[in-house]
N, C-alpha and C. Protein backbone atom coordinates (compact mmCIF):
# COMPACT_ATOMS: atom_id res chain seq x y z
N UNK A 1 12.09 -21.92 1.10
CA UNK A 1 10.85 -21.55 1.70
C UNK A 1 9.72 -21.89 0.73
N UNK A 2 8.91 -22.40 1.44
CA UNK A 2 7.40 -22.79 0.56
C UNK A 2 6.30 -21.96 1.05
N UNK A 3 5.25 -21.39 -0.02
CA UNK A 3 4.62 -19.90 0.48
C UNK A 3 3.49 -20.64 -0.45
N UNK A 4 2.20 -21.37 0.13
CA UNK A 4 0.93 -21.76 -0.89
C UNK A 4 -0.15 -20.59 -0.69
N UNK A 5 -0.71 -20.08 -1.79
CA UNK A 5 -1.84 -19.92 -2.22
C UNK A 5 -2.88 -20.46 -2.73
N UNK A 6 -3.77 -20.34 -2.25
CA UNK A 6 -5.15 -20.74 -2.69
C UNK A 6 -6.25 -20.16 -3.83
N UNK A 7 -6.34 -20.99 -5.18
CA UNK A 7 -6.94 -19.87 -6.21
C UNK A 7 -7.93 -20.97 -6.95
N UNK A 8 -8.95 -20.46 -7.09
CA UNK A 8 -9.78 -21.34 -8.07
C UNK A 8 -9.47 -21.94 -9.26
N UNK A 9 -9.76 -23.10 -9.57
CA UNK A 9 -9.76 -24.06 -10.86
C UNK A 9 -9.28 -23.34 -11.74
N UNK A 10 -10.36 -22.09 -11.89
CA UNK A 10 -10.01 -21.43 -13.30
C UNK A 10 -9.09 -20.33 -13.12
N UNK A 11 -8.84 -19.72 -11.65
CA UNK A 11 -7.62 -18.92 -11.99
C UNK A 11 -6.32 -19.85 -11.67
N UNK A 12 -6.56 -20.97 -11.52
CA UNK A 12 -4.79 -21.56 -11.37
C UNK A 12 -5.18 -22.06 -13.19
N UNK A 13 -6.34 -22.27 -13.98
CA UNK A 13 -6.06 -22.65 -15.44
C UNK A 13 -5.21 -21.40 -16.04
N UNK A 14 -5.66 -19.70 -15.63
CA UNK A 14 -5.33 -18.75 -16.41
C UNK A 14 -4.18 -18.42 -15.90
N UNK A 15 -3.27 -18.46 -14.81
CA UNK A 15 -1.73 -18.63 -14.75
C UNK A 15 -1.24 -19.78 -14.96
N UNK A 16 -1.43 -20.74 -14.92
CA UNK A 16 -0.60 -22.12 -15.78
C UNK A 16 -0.19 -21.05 -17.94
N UNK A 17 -1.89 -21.11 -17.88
CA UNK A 17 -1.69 -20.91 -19.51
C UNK A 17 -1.06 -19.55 -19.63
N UNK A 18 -1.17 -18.30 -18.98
CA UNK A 18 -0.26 -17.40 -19.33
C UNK A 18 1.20 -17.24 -18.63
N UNK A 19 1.54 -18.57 -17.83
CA UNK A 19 2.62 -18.80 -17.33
C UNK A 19 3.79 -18.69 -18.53
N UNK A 20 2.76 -20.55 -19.26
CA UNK A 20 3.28 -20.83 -19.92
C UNK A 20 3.20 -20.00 -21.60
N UNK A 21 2.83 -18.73 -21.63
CA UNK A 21 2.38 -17.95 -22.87
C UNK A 21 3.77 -17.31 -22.52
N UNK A 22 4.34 -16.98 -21.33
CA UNK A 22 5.61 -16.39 -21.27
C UNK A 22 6.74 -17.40 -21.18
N UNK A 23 6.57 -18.31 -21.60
CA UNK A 23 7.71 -19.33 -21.14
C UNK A 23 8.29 -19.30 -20.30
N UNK A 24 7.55 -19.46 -19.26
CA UNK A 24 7.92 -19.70 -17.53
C UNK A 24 7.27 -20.73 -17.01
N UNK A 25 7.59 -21.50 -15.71
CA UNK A 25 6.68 -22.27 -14.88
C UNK A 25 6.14 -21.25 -14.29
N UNK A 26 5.17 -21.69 -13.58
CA UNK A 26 4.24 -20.90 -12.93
C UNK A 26 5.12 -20.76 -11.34
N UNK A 27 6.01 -21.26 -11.35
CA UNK A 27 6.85 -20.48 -9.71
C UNK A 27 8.30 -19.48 -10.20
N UNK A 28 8.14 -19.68 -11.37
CA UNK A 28 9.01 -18.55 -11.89
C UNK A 28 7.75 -17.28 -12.25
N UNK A 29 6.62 -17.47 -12.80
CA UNK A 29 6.19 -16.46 -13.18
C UNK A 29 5.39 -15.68 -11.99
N UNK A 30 5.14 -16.76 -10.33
CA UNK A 30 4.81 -16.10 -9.53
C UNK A 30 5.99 -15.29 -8.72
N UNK A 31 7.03 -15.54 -8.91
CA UNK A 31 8.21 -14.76 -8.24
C UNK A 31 8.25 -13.87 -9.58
N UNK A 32 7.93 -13.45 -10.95
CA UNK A 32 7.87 -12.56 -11.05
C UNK A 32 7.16 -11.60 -10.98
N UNK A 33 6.16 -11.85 -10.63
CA UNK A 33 4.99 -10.94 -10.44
C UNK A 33 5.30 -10.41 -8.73
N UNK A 34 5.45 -10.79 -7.84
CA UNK A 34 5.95 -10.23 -7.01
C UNK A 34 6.94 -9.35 -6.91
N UNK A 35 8.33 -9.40 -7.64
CA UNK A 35 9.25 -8.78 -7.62
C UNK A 35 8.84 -7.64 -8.54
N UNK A 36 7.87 -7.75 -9.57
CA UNK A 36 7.35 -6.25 -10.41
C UNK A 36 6.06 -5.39 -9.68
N UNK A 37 5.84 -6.14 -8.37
CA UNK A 37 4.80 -5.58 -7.39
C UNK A 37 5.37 -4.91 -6.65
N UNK A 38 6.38 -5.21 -6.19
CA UNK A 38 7.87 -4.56 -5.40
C UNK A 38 8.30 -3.20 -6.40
N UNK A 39 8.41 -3.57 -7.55
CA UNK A 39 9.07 -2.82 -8.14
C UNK A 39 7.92 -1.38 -8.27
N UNK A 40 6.84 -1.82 -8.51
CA UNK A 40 5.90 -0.80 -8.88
C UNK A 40 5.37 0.05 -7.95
N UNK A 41 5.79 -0.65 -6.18
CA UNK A 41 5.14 -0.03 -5.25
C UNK A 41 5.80 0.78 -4.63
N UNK A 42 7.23 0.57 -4.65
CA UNK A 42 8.68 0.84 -4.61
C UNK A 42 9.73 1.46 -5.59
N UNK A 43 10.29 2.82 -5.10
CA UNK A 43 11.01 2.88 -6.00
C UNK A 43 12.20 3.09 -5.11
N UNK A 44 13.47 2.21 -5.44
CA UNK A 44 14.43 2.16 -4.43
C UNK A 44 15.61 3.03 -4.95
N UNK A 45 16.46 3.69 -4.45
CA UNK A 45 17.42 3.75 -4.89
C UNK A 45 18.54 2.76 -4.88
N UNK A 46 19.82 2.59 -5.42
CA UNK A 46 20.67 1.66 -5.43
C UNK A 46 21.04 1.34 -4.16
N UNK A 47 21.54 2.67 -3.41
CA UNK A 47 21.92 2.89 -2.14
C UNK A 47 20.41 2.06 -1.05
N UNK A 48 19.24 3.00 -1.06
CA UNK A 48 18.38 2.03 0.03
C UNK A 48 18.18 0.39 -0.52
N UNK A 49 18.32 0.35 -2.03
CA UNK A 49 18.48 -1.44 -2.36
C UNK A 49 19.38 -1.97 -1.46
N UNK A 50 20.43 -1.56 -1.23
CA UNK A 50 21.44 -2.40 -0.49
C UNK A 50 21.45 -2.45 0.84
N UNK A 51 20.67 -1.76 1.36
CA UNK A 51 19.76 -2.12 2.80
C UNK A 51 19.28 -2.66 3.03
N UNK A 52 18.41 -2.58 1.64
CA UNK A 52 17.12 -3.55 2.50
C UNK A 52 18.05 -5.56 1.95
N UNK A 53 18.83 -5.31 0.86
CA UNK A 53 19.84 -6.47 0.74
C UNK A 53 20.67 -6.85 2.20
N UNK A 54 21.21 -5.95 2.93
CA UNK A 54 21.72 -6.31 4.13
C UNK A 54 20.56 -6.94 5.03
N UNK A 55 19.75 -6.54 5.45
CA UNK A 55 18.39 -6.37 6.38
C UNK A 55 17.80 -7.68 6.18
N UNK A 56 17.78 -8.27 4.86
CA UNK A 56 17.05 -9.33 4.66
C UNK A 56 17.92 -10.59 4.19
N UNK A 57 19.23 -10.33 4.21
CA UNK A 57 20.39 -11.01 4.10
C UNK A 57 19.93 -11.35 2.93
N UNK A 58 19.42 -11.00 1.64
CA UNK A 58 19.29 -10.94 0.31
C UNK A 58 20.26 -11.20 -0.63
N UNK A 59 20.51 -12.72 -1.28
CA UNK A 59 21.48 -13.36 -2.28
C UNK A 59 20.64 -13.43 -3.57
N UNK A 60 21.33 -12.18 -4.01
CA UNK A 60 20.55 -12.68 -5.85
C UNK A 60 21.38 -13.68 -6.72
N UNK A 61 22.15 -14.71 -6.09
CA UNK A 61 22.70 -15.57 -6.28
C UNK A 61 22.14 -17.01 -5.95
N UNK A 62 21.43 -16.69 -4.66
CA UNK A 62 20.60 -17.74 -4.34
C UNK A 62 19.43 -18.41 -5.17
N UNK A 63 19.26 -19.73 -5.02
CA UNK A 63 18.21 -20.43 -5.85
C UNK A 63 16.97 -19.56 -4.98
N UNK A 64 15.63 -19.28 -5.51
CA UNK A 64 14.67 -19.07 -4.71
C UNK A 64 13.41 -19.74 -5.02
């Protein structure tokens, strides 16, 4: 799946450079920022994790 955002010059300069300040590409460091947006907004237990893993047919095995 391909998911574009739209961000100005200078905020796609300041995630490139603090992409790369974490040694990530910038589609690794935007899938992490999502998954710690999840994490922060969400607090799952193991048990409802594996729901919403069924529900969304969720492979943390899968390339994403």
């Amino acid at each position: 799946m391909v998911i574009s955002v739209r961000i100005s010059d200078e905020e796609g300069y300041l995630v490139k450079a603090y992409a790369a300040k974490c040694g990530l590409s910038v589609s690794q460091f935007m899938r992490k920022a999502v998954y710690d947006q999840f994490d922060n907004d969400y607090t799952l237990t193991k048990e409802e994790m594996e729901v919403v893993r069924e529900l969304t047919s969720y492979d943390p095995e899968a390339k994403i």
